[in-house]
Protein backbone atom coordinates (compact mmCIF):
# COMPACT_ATOMS: atom_id res chain seq x y z
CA UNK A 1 0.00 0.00 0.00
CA UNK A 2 2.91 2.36 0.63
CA UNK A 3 4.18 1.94 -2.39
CA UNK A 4 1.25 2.95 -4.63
CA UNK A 5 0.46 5.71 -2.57
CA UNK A 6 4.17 7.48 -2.66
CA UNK A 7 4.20 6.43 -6.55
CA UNK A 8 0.82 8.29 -7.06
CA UNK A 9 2.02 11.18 -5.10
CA UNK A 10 5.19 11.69 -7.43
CA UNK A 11 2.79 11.21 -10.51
CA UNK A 12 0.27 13.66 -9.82
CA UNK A 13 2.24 15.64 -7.26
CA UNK A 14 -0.86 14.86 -4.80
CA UNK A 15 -1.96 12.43 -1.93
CA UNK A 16 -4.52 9.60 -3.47
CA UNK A 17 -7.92 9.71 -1.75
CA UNK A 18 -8.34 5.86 -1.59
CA UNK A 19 -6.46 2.52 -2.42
CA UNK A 20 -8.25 -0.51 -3.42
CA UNK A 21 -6.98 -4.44 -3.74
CA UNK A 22 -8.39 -6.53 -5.66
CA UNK A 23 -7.86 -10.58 -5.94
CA UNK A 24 -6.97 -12.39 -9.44
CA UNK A 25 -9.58 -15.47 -10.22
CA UNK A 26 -8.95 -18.53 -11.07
CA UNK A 27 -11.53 -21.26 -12.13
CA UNK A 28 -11.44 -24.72 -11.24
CA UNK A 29 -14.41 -26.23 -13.09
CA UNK A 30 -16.84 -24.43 -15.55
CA UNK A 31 -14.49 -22.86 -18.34
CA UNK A 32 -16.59 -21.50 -21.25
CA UNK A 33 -19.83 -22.11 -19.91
CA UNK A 34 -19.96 -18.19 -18.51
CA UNK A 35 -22.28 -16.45 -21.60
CA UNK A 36 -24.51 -19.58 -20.95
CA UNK A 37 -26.16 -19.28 -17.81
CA UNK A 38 -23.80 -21.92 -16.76
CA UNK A 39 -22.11 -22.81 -13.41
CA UNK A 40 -18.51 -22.03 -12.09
CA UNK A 41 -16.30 -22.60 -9.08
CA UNK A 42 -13.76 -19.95 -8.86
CA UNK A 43 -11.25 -19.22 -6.25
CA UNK A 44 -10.23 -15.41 -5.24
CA UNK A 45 -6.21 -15.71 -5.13
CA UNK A 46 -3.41 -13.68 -3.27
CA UNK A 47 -2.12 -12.02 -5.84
CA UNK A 48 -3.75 -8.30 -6.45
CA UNK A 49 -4.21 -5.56 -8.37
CA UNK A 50 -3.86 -2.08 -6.45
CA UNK A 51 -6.21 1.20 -7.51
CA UNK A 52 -5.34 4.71 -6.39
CA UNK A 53 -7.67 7.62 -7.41
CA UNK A 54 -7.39 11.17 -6.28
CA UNK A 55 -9.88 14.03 -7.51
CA UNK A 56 -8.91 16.98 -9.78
CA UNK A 57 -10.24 20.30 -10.20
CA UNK A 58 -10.62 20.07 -14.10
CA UNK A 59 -12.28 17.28 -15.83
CA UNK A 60 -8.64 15.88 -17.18
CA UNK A 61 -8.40 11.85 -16.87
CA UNK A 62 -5.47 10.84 -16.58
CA UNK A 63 -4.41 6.95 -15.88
CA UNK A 64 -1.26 5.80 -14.49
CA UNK A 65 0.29 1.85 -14.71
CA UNK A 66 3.25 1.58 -12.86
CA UNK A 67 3.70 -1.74 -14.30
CA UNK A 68 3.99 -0.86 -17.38
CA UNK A 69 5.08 2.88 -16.89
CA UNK A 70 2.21 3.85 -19.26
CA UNK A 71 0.18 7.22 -19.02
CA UNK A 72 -3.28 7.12 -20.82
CA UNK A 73 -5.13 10.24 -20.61
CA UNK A 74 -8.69 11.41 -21.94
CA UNK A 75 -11.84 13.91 -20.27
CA UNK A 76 -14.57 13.29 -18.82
CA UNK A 77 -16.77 14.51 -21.90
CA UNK A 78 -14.54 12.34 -23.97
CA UNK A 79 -14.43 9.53 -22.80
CA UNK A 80 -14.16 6.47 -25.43
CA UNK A 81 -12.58 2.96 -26.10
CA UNK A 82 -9.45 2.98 -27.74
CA UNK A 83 -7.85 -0.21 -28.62
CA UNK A 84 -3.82 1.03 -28.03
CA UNK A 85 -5.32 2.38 -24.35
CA UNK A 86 -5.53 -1.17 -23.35
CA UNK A 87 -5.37 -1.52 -19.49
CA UNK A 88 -6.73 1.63 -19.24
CA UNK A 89 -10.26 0.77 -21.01
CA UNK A 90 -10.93 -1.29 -18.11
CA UNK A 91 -10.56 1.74 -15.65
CA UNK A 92 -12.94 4.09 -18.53
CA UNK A 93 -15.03 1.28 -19.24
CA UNK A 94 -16.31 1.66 -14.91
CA UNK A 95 -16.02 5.43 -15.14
CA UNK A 96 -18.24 5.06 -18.16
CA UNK A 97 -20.98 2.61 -16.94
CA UNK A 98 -21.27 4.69 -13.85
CA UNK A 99 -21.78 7.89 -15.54
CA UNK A 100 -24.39 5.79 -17.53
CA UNK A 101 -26.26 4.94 -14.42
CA UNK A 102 -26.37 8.56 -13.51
CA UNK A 103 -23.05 8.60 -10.98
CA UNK A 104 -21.32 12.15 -12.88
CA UNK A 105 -17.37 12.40 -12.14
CA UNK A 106 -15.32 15.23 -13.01
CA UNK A 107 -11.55 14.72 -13.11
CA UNK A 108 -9.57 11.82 -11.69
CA UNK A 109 -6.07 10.83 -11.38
CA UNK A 110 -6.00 6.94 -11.27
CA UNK A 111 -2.47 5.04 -10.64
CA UNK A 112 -2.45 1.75 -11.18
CA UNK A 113 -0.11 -1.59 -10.01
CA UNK A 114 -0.12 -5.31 -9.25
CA UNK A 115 1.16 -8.59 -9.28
CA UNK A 116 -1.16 -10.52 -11.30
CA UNK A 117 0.19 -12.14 -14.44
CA UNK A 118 -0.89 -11.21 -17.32
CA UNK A 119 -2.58 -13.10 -20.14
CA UNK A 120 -2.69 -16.46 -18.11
CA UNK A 121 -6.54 -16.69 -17.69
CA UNK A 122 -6.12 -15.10 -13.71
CA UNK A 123 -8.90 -12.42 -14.85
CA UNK A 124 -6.85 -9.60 -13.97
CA UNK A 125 -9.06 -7.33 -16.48
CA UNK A 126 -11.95 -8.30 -13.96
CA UNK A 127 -10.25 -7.25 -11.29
CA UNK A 128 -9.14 -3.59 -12.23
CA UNK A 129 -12.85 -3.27 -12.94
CA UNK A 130 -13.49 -4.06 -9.81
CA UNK A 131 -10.70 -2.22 -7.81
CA UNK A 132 -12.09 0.90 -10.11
CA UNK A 133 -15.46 0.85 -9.21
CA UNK A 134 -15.21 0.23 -5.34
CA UNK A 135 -12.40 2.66 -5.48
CA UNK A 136 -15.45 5.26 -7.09
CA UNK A 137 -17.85 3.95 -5.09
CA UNK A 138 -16.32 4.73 -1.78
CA UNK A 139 -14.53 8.18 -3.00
CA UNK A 140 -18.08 9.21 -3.78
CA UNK A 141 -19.68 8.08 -0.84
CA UNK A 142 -22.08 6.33 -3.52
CA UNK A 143 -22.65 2.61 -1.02
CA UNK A 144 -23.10 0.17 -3.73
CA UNK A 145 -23.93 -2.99 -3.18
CA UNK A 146 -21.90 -5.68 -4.81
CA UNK A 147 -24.63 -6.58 -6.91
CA UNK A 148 -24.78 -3.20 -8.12
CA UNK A 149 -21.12 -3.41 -8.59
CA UNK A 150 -21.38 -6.38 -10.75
CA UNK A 151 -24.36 -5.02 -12.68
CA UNK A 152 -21.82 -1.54 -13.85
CA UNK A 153 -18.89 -3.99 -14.68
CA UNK A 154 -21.56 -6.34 -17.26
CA UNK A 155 -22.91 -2.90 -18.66
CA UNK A 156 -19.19 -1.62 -18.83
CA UNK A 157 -18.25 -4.66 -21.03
CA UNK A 158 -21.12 -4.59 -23.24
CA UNK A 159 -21.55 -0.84 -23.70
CA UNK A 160 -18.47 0.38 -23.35
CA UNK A 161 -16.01 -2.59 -24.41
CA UNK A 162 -18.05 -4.12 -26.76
CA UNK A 163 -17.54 -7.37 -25.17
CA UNK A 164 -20.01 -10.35 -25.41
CA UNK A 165 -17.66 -11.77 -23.01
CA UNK A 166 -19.13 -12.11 -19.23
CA UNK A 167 -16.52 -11.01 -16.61
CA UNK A 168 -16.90 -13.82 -14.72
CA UNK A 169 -13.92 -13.16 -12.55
CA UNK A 170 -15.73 -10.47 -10.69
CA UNK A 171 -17.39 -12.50 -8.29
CA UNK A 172 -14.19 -13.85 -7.03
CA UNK A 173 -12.89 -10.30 -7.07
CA UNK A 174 -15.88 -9.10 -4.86
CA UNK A 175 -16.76 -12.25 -2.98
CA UNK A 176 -13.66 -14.05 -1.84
CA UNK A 177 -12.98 -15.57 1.10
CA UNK A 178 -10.08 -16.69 2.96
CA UNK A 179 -9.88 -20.71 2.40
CA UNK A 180 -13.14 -20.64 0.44
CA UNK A 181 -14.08 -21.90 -3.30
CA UNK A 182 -16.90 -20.01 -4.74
CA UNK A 183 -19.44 -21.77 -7.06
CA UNK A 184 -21.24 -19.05 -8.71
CA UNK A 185 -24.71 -19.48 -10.60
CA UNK A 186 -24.26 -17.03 -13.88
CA UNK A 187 -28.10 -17.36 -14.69
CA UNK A 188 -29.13 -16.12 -11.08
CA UNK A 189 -25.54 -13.83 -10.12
CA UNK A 190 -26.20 -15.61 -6.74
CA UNK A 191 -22.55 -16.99 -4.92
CA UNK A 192 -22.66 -20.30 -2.20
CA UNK A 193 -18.91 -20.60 -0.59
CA UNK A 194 -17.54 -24.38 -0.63
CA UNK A 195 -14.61 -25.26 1.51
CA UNK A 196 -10.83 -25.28 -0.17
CA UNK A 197 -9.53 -29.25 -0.25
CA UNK A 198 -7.91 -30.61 3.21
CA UNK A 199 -4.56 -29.36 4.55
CA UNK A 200 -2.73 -32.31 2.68
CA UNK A 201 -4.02 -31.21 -0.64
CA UNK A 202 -3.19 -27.97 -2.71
CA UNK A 203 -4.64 -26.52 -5.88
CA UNK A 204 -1.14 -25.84 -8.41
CA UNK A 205 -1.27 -23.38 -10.65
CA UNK A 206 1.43 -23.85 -13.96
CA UNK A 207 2.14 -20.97 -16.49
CA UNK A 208 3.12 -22.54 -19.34
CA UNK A 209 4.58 -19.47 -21.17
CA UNK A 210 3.65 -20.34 -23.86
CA UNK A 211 3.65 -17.03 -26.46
CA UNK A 212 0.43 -15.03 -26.23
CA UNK A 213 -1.38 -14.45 -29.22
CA UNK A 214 -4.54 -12.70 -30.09
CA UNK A 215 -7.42 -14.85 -29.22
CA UNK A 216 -10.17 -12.80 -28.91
CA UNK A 217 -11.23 -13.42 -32.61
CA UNK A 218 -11.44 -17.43 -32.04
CA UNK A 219 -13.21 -16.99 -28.61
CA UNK A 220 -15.77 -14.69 -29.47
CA UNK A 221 -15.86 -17.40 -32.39
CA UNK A 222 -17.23 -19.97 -30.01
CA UNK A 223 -19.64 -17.50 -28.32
CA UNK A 224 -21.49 -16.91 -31.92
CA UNK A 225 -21.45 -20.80 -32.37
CA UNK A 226 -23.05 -21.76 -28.89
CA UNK A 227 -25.94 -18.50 -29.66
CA UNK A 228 -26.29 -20.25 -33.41
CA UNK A 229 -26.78 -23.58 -31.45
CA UNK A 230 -29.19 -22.36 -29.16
CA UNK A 231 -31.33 -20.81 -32.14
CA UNK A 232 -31.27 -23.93 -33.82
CA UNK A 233 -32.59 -26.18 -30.98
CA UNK A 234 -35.44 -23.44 -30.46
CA UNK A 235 -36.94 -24.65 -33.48
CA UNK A 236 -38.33 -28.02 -31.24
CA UNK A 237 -37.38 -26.68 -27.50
CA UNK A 238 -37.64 -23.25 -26.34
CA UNK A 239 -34.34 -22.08 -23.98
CA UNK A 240 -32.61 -19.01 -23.67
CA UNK A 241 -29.17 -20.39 -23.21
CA UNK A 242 -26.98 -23.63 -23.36
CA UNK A 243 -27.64 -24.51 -19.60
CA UNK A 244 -31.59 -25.19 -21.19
CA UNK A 245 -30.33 -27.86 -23.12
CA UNK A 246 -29.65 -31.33 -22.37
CA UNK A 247 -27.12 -34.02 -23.88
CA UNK A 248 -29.94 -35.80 -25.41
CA UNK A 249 -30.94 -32.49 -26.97
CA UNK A 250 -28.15 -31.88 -28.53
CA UNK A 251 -28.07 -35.30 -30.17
CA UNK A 252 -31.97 -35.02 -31.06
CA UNK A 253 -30.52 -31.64 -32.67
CA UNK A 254 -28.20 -33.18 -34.87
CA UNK A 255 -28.16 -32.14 -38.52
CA UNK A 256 -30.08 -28.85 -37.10
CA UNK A 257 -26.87 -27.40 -36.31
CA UNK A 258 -22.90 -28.46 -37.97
CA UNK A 259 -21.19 -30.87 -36.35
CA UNK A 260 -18.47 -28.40 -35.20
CA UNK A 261 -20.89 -26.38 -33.65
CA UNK A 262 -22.90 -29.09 -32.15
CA UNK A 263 -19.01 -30.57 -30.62
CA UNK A 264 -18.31 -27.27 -29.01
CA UNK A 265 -22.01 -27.08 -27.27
CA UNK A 266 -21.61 -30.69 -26.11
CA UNK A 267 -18.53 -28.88 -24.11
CA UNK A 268 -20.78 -26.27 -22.33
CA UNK A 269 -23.85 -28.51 -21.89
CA UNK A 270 -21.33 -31.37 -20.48
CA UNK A 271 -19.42 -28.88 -18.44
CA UNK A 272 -22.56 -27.40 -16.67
CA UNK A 273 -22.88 -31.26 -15.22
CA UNK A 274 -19.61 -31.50 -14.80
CA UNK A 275 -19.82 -28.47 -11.97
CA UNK A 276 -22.77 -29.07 -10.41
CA UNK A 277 -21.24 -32.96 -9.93
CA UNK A 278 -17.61 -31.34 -8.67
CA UNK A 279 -20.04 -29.26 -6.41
CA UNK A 280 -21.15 -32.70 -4.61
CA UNK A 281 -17.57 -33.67 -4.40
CA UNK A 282 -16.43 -30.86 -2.66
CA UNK A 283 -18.46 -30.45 -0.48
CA UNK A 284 -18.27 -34.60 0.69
CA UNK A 285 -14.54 -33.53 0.49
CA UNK A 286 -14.38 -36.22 -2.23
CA UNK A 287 -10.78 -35.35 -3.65
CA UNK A 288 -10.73 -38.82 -6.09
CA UNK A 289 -14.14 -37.49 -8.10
CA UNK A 290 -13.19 -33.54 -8.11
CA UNK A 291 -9.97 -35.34 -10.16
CA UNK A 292 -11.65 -37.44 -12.55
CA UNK A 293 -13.86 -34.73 -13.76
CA UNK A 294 -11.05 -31.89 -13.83
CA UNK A 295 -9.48 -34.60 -16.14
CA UNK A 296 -13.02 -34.62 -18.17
CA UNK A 297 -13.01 -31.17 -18.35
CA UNK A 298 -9.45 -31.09 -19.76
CA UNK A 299 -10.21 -33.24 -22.44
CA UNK A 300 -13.28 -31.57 -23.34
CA UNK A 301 -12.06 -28.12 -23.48
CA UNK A 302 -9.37 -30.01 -25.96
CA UNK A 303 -11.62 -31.79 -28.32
CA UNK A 304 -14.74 -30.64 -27.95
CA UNK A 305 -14.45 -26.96 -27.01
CA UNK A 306 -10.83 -26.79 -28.92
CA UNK A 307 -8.71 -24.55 -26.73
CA UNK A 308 -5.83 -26.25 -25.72
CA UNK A 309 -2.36 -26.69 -27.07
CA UNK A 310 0.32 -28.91 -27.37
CA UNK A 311 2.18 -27.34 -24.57
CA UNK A 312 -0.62 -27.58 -22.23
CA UNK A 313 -1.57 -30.85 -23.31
CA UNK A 314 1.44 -31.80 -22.46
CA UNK A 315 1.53 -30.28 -19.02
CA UNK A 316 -1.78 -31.92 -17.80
CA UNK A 317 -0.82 -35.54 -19.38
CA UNK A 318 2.60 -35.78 -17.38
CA UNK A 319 0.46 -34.23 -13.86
CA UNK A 320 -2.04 -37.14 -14.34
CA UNK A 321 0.57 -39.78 -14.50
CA UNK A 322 1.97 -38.65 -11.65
CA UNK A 323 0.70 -40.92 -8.24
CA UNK A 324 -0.71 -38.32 -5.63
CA UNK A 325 -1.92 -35.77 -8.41
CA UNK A 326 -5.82 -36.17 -8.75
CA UNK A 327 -6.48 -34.21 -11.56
CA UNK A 328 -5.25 -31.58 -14.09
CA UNK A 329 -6.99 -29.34 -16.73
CA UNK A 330 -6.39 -25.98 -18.65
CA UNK A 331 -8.10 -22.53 -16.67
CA UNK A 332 -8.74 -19.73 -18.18
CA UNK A 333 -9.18 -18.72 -21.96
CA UNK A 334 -7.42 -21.40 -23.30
CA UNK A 335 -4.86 -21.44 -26.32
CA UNK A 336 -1.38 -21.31 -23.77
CA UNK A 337 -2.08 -20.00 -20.36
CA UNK A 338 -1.88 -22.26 -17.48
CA UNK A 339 -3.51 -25.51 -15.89
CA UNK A 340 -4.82 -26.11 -12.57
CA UNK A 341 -3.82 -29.05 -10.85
CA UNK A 342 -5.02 -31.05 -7.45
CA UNK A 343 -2.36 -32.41 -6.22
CA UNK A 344 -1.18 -34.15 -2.19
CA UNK A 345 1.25 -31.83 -0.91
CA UNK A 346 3.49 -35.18 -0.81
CA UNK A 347 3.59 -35.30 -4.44
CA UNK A 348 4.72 -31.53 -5.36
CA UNK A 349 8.64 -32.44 -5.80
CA UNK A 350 7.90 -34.89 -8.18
CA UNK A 351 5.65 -32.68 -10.57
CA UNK A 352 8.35 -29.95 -10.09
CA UNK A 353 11.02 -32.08 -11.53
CA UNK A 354 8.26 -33.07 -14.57
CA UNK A 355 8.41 -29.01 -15.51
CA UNK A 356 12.56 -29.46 -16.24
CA UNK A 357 11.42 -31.97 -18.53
CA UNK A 358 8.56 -29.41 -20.36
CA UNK A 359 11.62 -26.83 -20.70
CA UNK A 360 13.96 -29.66 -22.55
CA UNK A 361 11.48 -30.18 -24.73
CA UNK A 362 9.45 -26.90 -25.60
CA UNK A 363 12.05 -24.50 -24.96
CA UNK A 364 10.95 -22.54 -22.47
CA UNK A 365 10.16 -22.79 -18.82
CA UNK A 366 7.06 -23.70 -16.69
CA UNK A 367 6.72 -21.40 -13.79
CA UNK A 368 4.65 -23.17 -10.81
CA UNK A 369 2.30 -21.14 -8.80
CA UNK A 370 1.23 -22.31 -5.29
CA UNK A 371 -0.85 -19.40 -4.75
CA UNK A 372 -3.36 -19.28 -1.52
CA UNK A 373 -7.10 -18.74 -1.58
CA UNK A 374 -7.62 -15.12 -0.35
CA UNK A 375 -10.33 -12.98 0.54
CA UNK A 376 -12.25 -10.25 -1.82
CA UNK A 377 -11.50 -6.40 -2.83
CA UNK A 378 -11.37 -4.06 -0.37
CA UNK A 379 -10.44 -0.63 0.02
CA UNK A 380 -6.97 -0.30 1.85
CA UNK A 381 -6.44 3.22 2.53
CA UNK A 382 -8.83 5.83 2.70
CA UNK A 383 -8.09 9.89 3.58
CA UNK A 384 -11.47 9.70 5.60
C-alpha cells in the first residue's frame, strides 16, 4: 500500500484519496460455460491488483500503470474505447458505466499496479474493474452494493467494451474468502462458498509461457457458435441459453446445427454437469471425483471446445501420471495460459522435476504457482 500511494504522489504531485486491492480469479471447473447461464467454481487468489484515485479540479483523466510505466489520458466529456489504451479501457469502461447509471465524475487521477500475471486466464481485467469501481464507489460516498457493482462492470463490457464476453472473474474479485471456493450461478448472479480441499491437498497453478497471441477473434468465435446452437434447438425446444439444453438435446438436434458447432455445445452442456457434480464432491470432500472430472473437463475443453495446445496438453498428461496428483486441466481462456492441478502436498517435488522436462522439450520454462485462496477487494487506505 505504501508503495502505490508514494508512486501516485510523485505522478500527480498529490496524496490519493483511496487505495483498493483486488484478488486475481482462477476457475477450477466451468471454463466457457460463462455467456450460458452456466455454473462455475472460482477461487479469489493472493495475488492483487492495487487502484489509487485522487480528484482533480478540471475534468482531465489521466491513468497511471506503474507496471507498465504507461500514461493514458482522456476527459470526462470524452471519454471512449481505444484499442492502443488497453489496461486503461478497463478503468474508462467503470467510469463510463457509472456515468451511464447517472453517478457524474469530473476529473480523476488513477495510478495503477499489481502482481497478477498477465494473459494467463487469472482475470486480472476483472479485477481492475473491480478495484475501479469500489475505489469510485467509496470516493463518492455512492454505497453500492456488490450486486450493483457487478451489474456496472456487465454494462461496462457490453456498452463500453463491446464485449459479449461475461466477466466472470468479478465475483471472485468481490466475494472471496479466505480458504473458500466459490461456485457461482451465472443465470441467477447468486454466490454459495464451498470449503478449499484438506490441509494435505493444494490446488497448483502452472504458467506454461507459452507465447500469447490474439485470441479474442477465435473466442468470441465460439460464443457466436453456442448463440447459433441455441437458435437452432429453439426450433423443437424453447431455452434461452446452453444450460436449457440437455445431452440428449443436442443429439436429437443433430443435422439442425454443424457438427463443429454441435461438438463445441456438447462442451458447455457437459461442463454445466460436470460443476454441479464437482459441487457434490467438494463439499463430501471427495478429492478422487473432483480429479476425474477436472481430467473430463481437460479433455473436453481439448476436443470438444478446442482450446488447448500442445504445450498444455502436455503439461496436464505428465500431472495425471503422476501418483498423488488427482487431476489436471487448462483454466482460463485457453490457447497457452496455465492448468490447474489437485495435487497431495506429498507429491509436489515430483511434478516440479516433470516441468525441467517441459523446458527440454518446448524450450521454455514452466513457472509453478502455489498461490493461496484469499479474501475479496477491499479498500486499503482511505483519507477519511
Amino acid at each position: 500500500m505504501e508503495k502505490i500511494i508514494s508512486l501516485h504522489q510523485d505522478e500527480y504531485v498529490s496524496d490519493p484519496e483511496i487505495v483498493v486491492e483486488a484478488p486475481a480469479a482462477v476457475t477450477v471447473m466451468g471454463n466457457h460455460v460463462d455467456s450460458d447461464d452456466g455454473f462455475m467454481i472460482q477461487a479469489a487468489l493472493d495475488l492483487k491488483v492495487f487502484v489509487a484515485i485522487s480528484r482533480r479540479k478540471d475534468n482531465s483523466l489521466r491513468f497511471y500503470a506503474v507496471d507498465f510505466a504507461e500514461r493514458k489520458r482522456t476527459s470526462a466529456a470524452n471519454i471512449k474505447y481505444k484499442r492502443e489504451d488497453r489496461w486503461a479501457n478497463y478503468i474508462k469502461s467503470v467510469i463510463f458505466s457509472m456515468e451511464n447509471a447517472g453517478h457524474v465524475f469530473k476529473g480523476l487521477d488513477v495510478t495503477l499496479s499489481g502482481n497478477i500475471p498477465q494473459g494467463i486466464g487469472l482475470s486480472s481485467s476483472s479485477s481492475i474493474e473491480t478495484a475501479t469501481a469500489i475505489a469510485l464507489s467509496g470516493l463518492f460516498k455512492l454505497d453500492l452494493s456488490n450486486e450493483e457493482i457487478v451489474k456496472i462492470i456487465y454494462n461496462g463490457e457490453d456498452k463500453f467494451l463491446g464485449s459479449s464476453k461475461v466477466p466472470s472473474g468479478v465475483y471472485s474479485a468481490l466475494y472471496g474468502q479466505n480458504d473458500k471456493l466459490l461456485y457461482v450461478d451465472l443465470r441467477s448472479c447468486t454466490v454459495e462458498y464451498l470449503p478449499v480441499p484438506g490441509k494435505d491437498v493444494s490446488l497448483i497453478l502452472t504458467v506454461s509461457n507459452v507465447p500469447l497471441i490474439p485470441v479474442d477473434k477465435e473466442v468470441e468465435e465460439r460464443r457466436r457458435d453456442t448463440r447459433k446452437c441455441v437458435e437452432g434447438l429453439n426450433s423443437f425446444k424453447f431455452g434461452t441459453a446452453l444450460r436449457d439444453y440437455s445431452n440428449s438435446d443436442l443429439r436429437h438436434g443433430m443435422g439442425v446445427v454443424p457438427e463443429h458447432i454441435r461438438r463445441r455445445c456438447l462442451h458447455v452442456v457437459d461442463e454445466i454437469t460436470r460443476t454441479e457434480e464437482s459441487r457434490t464432491a467438494i463439499k463430501k470432500g471427495d478429492m478422487i471425483t473432483l480429479g476425474k472430472l477436472m481430467n473430463r473437463s481437460h479433455e473436453s475443453l481439448r476436443d470438444n471446445f478446442e482450446v488447448s495446445c500442445p504445450e498444455i496438453d502436455w503439461l496436464v498428461k505428465r500431472a495425471q501420471e503422476i501418483e498423488g496428483i488427482y487431476g489436471s486441466k487448462i483454466t482460463g481462456t485457453g490457447f497457452g495460459g496455465c492448468t490447474i492441478t489437485l495435487i497431495k502436498n506429498s507429491a509436489i517435488d515430483r511434478y516440479r522435476e516433470k516441468l525441467d522436462e517441459y523446458e527440454r522439450i518446448f524450450g521454455f520454462k514452466a513457472d509453478m504457482l502455489n498461490c493461496n485462496v484469499s479474501s475479496g477487494a477491499k479498500i486499503i487506505y482511505s483519507l477519511d
